[in-house]
PDB file of N, CA and C in Angstrom:
ATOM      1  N   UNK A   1      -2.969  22.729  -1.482  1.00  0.00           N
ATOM      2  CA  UNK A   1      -2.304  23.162  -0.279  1.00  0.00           C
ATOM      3  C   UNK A   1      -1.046  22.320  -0.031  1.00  0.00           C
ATOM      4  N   UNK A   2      -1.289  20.998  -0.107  1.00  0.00           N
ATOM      5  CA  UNK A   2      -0.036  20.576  -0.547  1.00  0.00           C
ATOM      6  C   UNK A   2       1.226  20.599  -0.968  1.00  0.00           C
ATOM      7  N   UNK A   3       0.789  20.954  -2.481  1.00  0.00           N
ATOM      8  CA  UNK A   3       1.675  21.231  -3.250  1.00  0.00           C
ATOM      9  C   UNK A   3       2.958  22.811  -2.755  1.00  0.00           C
ATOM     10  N   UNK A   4       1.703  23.576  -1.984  1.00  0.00           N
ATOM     11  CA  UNK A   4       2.496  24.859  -1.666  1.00  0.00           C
ATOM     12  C   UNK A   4       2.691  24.803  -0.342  1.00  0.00           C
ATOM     13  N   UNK A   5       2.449  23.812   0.360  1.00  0.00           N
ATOM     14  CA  UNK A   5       3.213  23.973   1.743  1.00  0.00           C
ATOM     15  C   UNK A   5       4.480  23.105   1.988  1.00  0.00           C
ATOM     16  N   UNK A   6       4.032  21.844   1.176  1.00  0.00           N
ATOM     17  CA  UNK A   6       5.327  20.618   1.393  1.00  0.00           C
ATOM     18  C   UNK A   6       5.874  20.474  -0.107  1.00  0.00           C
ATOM     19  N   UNK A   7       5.257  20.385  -0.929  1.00  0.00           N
ATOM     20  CA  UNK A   7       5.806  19.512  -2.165  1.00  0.00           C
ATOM     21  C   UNK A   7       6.972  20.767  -2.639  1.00  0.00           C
ATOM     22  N   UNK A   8       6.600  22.194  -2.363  1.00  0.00           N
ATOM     23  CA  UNK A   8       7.253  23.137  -3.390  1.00  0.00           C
ATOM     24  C   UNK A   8       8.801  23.125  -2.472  1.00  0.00           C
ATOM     25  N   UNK A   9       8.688  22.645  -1.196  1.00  0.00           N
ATOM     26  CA  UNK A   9       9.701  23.044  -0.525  1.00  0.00           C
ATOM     27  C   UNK A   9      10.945  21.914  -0.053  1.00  0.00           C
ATOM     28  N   UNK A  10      10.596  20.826  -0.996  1.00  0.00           N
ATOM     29  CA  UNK A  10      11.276  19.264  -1.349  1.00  0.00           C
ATOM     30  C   UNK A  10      11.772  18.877  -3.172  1.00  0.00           C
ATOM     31  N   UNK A  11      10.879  19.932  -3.837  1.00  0.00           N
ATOM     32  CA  UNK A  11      11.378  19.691  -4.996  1.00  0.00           C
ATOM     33  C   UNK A  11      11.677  21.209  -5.853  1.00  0.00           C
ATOM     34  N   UNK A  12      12.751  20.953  -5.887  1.00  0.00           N
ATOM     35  CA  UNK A  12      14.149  22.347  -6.620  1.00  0.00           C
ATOM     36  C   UNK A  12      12.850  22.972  -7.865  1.00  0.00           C
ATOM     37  N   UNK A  13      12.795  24.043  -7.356  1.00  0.00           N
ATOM     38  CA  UNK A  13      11.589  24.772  -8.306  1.00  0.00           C
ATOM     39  C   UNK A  13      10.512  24.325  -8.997  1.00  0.00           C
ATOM     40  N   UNK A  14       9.732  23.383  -7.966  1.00  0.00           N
ATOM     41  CA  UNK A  14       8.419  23.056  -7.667  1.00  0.00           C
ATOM     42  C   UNK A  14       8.522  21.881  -8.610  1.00  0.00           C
ATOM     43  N   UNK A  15       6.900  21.422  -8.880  1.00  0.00           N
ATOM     44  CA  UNK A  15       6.398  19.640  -9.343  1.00  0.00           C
ATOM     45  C   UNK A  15       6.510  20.205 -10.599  1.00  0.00           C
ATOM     46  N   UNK A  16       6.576  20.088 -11.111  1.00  0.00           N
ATOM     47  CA  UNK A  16       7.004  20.496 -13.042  1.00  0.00           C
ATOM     48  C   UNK A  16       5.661  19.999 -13.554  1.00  0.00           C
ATOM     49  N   UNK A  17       4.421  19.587 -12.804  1.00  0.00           N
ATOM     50  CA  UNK A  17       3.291  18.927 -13.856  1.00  0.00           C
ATOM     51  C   UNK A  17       2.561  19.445 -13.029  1.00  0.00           C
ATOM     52  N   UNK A  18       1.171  19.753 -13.342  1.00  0.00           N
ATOM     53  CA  UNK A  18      -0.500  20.166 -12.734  1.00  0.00           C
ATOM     54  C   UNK A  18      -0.489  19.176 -11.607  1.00  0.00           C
ATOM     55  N   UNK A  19      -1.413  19.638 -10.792  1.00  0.00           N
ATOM     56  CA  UNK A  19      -1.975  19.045  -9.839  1.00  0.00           C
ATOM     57  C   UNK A  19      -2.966  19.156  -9.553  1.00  0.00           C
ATOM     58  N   UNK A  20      -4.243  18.706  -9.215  1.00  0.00           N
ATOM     59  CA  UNK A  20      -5.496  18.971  -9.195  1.00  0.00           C
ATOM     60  C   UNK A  20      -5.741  18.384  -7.154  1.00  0.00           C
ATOM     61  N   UNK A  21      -6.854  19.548  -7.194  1.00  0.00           N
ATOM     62  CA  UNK A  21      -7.017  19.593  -5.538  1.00  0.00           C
ATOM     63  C   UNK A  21      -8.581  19.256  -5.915  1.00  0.00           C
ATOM     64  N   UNK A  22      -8.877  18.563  -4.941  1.00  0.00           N
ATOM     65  CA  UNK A  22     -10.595  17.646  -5.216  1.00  0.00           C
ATOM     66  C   UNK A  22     -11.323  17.769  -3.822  1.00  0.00           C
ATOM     67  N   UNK A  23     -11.252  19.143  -2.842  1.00  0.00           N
ATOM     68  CA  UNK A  23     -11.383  18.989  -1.665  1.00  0.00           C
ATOM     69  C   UNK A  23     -12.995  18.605  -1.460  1.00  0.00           C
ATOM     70  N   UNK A  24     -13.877  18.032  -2.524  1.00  0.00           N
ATOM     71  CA  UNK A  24     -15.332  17.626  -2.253  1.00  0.00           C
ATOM     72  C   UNK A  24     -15.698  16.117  -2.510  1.00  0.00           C
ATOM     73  N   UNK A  25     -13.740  15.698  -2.904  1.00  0.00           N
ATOM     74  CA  UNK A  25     -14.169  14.296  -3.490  1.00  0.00           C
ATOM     75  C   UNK A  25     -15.316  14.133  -4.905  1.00  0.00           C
ATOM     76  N   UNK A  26     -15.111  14.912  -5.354  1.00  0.00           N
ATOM     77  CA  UNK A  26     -16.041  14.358  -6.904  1.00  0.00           C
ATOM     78  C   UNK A  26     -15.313  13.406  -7.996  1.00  0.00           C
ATOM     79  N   UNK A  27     -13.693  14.079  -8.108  1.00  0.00           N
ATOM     80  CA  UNK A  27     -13.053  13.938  -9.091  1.00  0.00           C
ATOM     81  C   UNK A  27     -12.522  12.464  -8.380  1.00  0.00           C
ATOM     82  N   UNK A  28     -11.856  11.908  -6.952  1.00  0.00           N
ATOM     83  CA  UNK A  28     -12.019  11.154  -6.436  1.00  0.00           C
ATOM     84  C   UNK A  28     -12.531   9.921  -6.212  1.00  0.00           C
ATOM     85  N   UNK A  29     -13.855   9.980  -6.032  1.00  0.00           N
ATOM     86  CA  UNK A  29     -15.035   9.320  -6.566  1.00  0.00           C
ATOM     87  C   UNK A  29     -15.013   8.662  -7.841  1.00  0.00           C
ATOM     88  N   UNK A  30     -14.717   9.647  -8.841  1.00  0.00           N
ATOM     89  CA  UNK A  30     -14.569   8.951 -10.371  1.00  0.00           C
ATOM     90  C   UNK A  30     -13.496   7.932 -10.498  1.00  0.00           C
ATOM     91  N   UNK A  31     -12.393   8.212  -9.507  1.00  0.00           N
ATOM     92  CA  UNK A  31     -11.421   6.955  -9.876  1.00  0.00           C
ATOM     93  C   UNK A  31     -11.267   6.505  -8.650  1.00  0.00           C
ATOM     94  N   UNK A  32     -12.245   5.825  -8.069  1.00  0.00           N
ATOM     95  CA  UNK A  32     -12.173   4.915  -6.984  1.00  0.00           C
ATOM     96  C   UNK A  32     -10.895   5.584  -5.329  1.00  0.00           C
ATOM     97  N   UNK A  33     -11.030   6.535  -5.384  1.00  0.00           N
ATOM     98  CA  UNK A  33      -9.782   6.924  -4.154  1.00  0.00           C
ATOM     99  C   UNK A  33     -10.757   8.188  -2.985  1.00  0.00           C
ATOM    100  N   UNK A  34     -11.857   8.041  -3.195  1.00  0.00           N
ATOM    101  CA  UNK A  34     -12.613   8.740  -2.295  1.00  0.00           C
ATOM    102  C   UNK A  34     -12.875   7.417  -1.147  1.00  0.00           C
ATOM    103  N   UNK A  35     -12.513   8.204  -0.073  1.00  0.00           N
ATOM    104  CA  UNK A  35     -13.258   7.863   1.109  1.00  0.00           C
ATOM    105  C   UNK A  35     -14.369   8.015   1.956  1.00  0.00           C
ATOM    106  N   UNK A  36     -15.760   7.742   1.658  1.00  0.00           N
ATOM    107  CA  UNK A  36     -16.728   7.774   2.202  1.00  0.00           C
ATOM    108  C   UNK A  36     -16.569   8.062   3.834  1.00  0.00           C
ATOM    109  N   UNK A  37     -16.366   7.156   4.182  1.00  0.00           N
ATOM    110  CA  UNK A  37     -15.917   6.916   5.669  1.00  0.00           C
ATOM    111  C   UNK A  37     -15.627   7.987   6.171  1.00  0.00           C
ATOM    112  N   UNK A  38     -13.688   8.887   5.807  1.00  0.00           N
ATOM    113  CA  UNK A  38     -13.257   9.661   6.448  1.00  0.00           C
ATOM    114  C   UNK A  38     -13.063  10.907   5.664  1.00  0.00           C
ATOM    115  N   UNK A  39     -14.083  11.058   4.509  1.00  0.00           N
ATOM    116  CA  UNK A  39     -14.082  12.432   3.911  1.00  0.00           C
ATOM    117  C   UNK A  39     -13.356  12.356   3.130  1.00  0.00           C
ATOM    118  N   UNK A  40     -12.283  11.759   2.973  1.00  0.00           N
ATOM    119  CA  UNK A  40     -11.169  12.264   2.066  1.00  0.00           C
ATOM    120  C   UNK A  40     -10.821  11.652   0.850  1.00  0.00           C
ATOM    121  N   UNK A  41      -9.538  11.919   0.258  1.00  0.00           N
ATOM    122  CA  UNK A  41      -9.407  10.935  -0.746  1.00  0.00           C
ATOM    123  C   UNK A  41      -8.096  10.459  -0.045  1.00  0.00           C
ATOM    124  N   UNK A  42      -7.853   8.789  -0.648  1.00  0.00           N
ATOM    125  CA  UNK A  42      -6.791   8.805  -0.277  1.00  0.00           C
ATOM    126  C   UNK A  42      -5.513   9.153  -1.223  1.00  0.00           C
ATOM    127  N   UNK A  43      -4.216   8.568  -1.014  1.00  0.00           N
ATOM    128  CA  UNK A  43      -2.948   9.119  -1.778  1.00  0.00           C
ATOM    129  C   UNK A  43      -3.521   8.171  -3.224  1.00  0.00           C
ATOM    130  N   UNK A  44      -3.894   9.018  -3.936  1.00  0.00           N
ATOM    131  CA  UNK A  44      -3.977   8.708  -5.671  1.00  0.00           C
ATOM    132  C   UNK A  44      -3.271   9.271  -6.603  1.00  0.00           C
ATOM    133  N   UNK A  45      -2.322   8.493  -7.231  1.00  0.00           N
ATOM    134  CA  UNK A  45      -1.661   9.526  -8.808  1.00  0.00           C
ATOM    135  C   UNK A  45      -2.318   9.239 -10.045  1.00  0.00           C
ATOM    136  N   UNK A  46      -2.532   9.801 -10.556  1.00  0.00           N
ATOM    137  CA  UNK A  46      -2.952   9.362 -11.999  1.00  0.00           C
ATOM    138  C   UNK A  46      -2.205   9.971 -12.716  1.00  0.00           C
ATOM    139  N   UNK A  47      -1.644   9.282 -14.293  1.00  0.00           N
ATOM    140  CA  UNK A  47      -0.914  10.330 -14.970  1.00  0.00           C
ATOM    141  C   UNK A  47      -1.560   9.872 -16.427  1.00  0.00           C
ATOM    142  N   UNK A  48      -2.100  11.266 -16.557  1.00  0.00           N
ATOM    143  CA  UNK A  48      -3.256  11.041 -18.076  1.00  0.00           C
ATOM    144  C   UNK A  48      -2.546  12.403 -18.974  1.00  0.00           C
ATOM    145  N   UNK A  49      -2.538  11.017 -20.402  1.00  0.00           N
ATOM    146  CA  UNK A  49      -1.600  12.107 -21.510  1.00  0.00           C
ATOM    147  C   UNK A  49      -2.370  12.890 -22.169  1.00  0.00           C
ATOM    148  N   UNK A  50      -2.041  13.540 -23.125  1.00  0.00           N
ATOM    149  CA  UNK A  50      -2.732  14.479 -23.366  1.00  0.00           C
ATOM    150  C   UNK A  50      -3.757  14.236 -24.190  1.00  0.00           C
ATOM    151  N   UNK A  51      -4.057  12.960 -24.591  1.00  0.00           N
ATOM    152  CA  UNK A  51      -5.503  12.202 -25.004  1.00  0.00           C
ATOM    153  C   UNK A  51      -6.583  12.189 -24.349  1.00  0.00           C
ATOM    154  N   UNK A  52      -5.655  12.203 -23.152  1.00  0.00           N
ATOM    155  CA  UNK A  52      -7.067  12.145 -21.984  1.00  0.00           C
ATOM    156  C   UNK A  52      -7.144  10.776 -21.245  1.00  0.00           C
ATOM    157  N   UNK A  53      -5.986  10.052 -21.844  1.00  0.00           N
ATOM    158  CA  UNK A  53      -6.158   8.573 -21.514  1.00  0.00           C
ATOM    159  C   UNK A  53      -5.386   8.695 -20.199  1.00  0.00           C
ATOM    160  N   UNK A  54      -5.794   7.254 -19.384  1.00  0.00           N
ATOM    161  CA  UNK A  54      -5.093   7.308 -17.848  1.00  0.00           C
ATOM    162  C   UNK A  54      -3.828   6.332 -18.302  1.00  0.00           C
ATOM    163  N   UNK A  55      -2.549   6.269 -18.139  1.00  0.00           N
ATOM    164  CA  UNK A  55      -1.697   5.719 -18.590  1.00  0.00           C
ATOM    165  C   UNK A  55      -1.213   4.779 -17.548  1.00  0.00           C
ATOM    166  N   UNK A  56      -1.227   5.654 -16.270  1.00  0.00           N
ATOM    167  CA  UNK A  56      -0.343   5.071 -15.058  1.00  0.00           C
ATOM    168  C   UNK A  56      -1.457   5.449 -14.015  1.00  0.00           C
ATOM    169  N   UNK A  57      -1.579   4.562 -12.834  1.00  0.00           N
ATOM    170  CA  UNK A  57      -1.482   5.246 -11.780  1.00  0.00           C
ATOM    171  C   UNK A  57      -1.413   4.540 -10.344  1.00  0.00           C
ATOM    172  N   UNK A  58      -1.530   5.114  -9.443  1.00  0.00           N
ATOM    173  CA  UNK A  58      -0.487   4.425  -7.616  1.00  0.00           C
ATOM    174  C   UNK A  58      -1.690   5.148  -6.892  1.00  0.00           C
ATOM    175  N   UNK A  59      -2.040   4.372  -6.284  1.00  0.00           N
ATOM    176  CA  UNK A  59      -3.004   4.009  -5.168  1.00  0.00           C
ATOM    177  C   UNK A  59      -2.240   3.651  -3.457  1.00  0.00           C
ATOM    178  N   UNK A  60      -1.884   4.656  -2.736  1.00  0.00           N
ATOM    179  CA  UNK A  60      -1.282   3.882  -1.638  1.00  0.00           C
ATOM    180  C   UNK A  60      -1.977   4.226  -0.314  1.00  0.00           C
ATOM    181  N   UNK A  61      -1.982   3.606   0.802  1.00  0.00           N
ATOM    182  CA  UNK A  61      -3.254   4.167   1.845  1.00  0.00           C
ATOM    183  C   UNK A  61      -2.111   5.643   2.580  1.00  0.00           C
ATOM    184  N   UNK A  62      -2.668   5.736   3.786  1.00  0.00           N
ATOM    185  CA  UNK A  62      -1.946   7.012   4.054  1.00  0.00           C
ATOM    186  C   UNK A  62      -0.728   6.613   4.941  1.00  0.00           C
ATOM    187  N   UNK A  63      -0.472   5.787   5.524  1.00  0.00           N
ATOM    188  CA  UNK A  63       0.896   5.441   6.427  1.00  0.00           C
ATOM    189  C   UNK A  63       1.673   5.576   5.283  1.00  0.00           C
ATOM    190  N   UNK A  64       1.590   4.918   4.068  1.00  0.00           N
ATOM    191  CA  UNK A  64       3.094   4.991   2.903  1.00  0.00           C
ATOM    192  C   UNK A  64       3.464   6.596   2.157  1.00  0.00           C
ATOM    193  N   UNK A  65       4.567   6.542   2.287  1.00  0.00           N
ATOM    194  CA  UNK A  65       4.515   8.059   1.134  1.00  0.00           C
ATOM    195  C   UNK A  65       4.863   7.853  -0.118  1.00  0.00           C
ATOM    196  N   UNK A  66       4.522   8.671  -0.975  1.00  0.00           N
ATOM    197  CA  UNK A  66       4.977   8.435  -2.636  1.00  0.00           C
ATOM    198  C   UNK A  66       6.058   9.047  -2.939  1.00  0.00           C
ATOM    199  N   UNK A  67       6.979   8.188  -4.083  1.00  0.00           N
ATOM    200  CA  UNK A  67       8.233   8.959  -4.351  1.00  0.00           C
ATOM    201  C   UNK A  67       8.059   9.893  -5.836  1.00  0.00           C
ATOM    202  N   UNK A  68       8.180  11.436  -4.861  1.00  0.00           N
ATOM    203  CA  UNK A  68       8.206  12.404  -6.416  1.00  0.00           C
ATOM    204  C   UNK A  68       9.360  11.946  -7.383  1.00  0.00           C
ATOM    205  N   UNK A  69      10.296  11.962  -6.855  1.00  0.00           N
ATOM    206  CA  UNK A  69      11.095  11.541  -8.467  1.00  0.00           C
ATOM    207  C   UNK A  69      10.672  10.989  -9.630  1.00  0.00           C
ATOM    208  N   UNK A  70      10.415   9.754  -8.739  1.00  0.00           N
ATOM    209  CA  UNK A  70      10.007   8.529  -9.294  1.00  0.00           C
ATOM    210  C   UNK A  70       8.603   9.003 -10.667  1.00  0.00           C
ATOM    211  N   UNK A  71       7.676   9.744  -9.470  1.00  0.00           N
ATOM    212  CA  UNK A  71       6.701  10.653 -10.361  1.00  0.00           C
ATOM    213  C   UNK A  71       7.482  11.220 -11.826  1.00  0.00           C
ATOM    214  N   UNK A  72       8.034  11.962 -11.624  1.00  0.00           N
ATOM    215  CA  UNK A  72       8.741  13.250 -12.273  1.00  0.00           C
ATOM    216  C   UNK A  72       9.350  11.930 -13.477  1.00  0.00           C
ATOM    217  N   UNK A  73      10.252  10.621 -13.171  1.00  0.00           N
ATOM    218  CA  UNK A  73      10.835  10.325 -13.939  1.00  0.00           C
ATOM    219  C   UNK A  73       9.559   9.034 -15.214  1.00  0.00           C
ATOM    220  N   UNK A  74       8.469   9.026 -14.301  1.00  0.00           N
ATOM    221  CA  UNK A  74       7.920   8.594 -15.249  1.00  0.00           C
ATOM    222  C   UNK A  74       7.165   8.993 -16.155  1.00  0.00           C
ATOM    223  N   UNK A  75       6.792  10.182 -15.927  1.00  0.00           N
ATOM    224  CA  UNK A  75       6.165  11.323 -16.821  1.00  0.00           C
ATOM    225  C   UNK A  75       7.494  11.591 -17.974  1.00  0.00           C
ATOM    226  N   UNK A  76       8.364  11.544 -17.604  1.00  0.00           N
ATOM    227  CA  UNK A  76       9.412  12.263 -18.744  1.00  0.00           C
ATOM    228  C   UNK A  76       9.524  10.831 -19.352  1.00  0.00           C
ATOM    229  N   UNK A  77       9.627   9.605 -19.065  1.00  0.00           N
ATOM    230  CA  UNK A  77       9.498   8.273 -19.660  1.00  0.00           C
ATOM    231  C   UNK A  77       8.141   8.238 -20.879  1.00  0.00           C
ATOM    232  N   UNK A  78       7.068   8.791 -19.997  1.00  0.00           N
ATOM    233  CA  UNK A  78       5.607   8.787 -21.018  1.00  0.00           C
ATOM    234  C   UNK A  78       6.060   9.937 -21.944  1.00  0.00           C
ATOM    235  N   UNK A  79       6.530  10.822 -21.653  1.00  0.00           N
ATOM    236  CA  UNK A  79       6.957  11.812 -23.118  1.00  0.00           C
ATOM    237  C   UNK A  79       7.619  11.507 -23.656  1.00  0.00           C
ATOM    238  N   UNK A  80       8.916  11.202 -23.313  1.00  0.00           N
ATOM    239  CA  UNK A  80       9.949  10.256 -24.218  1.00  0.00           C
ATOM    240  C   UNK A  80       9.102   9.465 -25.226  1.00  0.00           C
ATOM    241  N   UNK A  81       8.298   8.477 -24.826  1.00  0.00           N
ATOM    242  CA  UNK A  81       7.493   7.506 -26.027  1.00  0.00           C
ATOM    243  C   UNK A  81       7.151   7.836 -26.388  1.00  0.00           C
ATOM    244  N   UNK A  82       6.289   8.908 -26.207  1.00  0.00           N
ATOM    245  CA  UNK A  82       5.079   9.601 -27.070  1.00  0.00           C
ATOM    246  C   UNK A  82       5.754  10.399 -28.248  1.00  0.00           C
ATOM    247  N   UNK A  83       7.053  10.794 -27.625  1.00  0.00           N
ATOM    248  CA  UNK A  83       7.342  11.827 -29.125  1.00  0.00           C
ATOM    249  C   UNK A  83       8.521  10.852 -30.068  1.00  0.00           C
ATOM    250  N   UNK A  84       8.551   9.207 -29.441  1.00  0.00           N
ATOM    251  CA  UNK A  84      10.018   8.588 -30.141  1.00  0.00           C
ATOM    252  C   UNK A  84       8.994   7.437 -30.534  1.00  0.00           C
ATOM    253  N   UNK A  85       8.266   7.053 -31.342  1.00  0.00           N
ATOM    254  CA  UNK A  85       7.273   5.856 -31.268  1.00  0.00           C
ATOM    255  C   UNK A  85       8.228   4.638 -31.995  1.00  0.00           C
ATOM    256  N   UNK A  86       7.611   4.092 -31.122  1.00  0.00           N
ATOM    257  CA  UNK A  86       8.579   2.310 -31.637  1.00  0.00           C
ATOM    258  C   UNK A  86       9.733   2.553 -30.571  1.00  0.00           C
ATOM    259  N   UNK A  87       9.764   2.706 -29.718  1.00  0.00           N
ATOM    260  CA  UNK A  87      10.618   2.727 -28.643  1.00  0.00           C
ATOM    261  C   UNK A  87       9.973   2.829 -27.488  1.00  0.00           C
ATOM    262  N   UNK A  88      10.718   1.974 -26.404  1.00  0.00           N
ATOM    263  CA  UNK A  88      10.006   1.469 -24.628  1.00  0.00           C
ATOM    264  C   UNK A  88      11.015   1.796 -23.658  1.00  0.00           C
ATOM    265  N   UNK A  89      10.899   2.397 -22.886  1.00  0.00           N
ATOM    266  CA  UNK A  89      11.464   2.979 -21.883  1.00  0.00           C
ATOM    267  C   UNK A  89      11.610   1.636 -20.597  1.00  0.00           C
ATOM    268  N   UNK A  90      12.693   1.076 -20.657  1.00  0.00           N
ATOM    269  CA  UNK A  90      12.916  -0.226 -19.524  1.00  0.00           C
ATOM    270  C   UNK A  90      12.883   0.471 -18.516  1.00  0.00           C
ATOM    271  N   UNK A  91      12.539  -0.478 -17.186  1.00  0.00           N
ATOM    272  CA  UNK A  91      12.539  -0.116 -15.755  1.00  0.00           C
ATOM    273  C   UNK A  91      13.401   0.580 -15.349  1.00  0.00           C
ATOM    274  N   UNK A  92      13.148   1.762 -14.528  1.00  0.00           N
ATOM    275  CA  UNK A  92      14.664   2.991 -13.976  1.00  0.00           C
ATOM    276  C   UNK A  92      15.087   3.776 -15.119  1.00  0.00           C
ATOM    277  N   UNK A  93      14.417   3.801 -16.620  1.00  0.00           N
ATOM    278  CA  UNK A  93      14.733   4.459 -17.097  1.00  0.00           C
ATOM    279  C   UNK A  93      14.791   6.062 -16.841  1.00  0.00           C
ATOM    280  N   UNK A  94      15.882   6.795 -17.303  1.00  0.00           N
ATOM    281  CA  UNK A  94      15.869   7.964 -17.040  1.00  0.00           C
ATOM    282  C   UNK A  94      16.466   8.693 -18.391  1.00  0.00           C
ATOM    283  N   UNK A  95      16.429   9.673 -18.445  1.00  0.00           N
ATOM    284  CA  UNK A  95      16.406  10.892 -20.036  1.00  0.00           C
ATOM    285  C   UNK A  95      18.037  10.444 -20.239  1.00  0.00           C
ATOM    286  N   UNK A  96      18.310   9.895 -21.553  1.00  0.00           N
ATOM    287  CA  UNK A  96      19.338  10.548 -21.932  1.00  0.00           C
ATOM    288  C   UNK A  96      19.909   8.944 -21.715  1.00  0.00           C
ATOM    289  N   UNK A  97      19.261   7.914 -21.065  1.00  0.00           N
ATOM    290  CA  UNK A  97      19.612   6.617 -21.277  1.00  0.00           C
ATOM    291  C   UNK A  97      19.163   5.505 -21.969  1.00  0.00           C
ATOM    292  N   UNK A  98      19.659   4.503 -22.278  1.00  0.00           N
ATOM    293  CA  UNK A  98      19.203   3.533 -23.582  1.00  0.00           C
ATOM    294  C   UNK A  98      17.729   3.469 -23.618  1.00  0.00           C
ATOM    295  N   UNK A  99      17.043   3.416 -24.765  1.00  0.00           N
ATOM    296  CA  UNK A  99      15.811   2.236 -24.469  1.00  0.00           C
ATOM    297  C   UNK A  99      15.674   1.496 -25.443  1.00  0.00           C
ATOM    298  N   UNK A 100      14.876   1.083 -25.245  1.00  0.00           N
ATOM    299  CA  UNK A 100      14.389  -0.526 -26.460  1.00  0.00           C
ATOM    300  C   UNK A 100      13.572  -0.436 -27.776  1.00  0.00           C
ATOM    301  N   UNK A 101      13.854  -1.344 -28.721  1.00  0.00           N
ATOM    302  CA  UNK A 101      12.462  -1.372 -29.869  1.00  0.00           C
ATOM    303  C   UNK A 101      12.171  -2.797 -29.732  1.00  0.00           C
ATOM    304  N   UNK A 102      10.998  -2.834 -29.029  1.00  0.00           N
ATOM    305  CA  UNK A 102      10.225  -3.973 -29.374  1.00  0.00           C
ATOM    306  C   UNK A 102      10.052  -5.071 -30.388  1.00  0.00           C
ATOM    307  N   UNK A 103      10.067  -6.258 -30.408  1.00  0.00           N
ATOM    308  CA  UNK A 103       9.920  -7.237 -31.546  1.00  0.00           C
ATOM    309  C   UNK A 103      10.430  -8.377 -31.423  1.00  0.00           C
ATOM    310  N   UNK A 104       9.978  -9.557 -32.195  1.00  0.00           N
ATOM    311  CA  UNK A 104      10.776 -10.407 -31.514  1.00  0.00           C
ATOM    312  C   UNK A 104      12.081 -11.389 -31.564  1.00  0.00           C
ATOM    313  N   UNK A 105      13.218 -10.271 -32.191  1.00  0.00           N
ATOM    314  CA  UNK A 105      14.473 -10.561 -31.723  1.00  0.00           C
ATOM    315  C   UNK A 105      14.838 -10.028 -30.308  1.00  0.00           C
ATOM    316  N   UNK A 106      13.952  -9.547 -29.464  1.00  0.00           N
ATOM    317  CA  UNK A 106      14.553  -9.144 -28.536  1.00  0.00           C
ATOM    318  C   UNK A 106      13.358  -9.482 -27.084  1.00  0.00           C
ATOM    319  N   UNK A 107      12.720 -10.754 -27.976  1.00  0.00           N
ATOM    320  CA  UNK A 107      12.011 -11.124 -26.352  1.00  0.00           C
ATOM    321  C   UNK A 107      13.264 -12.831 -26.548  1.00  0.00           C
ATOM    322  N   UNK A 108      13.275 -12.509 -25.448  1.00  0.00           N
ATOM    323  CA  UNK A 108      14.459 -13.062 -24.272  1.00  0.00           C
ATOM    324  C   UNK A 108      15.590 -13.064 -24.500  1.00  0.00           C
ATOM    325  N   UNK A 109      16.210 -11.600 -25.129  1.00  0.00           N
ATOM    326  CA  UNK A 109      16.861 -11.109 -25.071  1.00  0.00           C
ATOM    327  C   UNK A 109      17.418  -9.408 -24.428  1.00  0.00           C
ATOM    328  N   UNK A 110      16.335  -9.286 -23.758  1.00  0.00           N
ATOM    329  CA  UNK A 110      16.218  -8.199 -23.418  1.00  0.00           C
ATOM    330  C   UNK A 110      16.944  -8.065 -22.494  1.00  0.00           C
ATOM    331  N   UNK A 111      17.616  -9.042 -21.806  1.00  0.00           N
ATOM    332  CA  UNK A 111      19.113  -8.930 -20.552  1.00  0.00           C
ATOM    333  C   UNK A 111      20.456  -8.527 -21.286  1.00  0.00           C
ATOM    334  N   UNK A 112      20.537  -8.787 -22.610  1.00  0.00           N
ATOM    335  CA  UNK A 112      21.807  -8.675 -23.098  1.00  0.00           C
ATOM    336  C   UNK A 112      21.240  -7.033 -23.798  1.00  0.00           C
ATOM    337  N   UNK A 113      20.387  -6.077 -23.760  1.00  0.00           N
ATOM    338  CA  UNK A 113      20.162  -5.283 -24.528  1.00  0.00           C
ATOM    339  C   UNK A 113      20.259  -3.991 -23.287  1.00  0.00           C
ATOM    340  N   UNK A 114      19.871  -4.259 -22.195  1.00  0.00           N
ATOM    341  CA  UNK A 114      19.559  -3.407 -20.923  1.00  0.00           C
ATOM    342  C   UNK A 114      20.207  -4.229 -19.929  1.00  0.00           C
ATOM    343  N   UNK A 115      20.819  -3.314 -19.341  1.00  0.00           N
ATOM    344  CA  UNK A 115      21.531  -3.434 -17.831  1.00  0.00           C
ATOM    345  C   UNK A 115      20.853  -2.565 -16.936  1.00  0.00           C
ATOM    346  N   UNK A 116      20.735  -2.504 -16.208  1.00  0.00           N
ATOM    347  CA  UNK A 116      20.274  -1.701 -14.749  1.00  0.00           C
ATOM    348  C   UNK A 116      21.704  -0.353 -14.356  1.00  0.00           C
ATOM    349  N   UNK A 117      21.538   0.012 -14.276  1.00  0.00           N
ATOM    350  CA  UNK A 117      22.559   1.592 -14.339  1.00  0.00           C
ATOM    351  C   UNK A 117      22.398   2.063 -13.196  1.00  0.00           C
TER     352      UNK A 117
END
């Protein structure tokens, strides 16, 4: 309900990824964001690749809101790696900007390799 009352009408032709609605708290429950207390779950993201593995995820109570972009840009960060291996997506990364190969000519050097954009 969410997704089609607020989210579709803040982001330019909707959330580009699934969303799962848990209105009994089961799925909830499994990753610690059910609320006994007040029924609900609280604000949980999880972002699980297509292994099945949980890669990322944000836990925030309900006064804070979450930033979709931010969502949106780290999912395209987890695909980026997944299909470029041996390459790391630095902080704020976004499509189409530098990233890194790991190793160690480039631990503590990683200021002269990435700038903030």
């Amino acid at each position: 309900m969410w997704n089609e009352l607020e989210l579709s009408k803040m982001v330019d032709g909707g959330v580009p990824f699934p969303m799962l609605s848990d209105p009994a708290g089961k799925i909830g429950s499994m990753y610690g964001v059910y609320s006994e207390e007040d029924g609900i779950n609280v604000r949980g993201r999880f972002i699980i690749d297509p292994d099945g593995k949980v890669v990322a995820c944000e836990v925030l109570s309900p006064p804070v809101g979450r930033n979709v972009e931010e969502v949106i840009r780290q999912i395209q960060a987890y695909q980026y790696v997944r299909e470029n291996k041996g390459e790391v997506t630095p902080a704020g990364w976004k499509p189409g900007k530098k990233t890194l190969k790991p190793g160690p000519d480039l631990v503590g050097n990683v200021w002269k390799e990435w700038k903030v954009e």
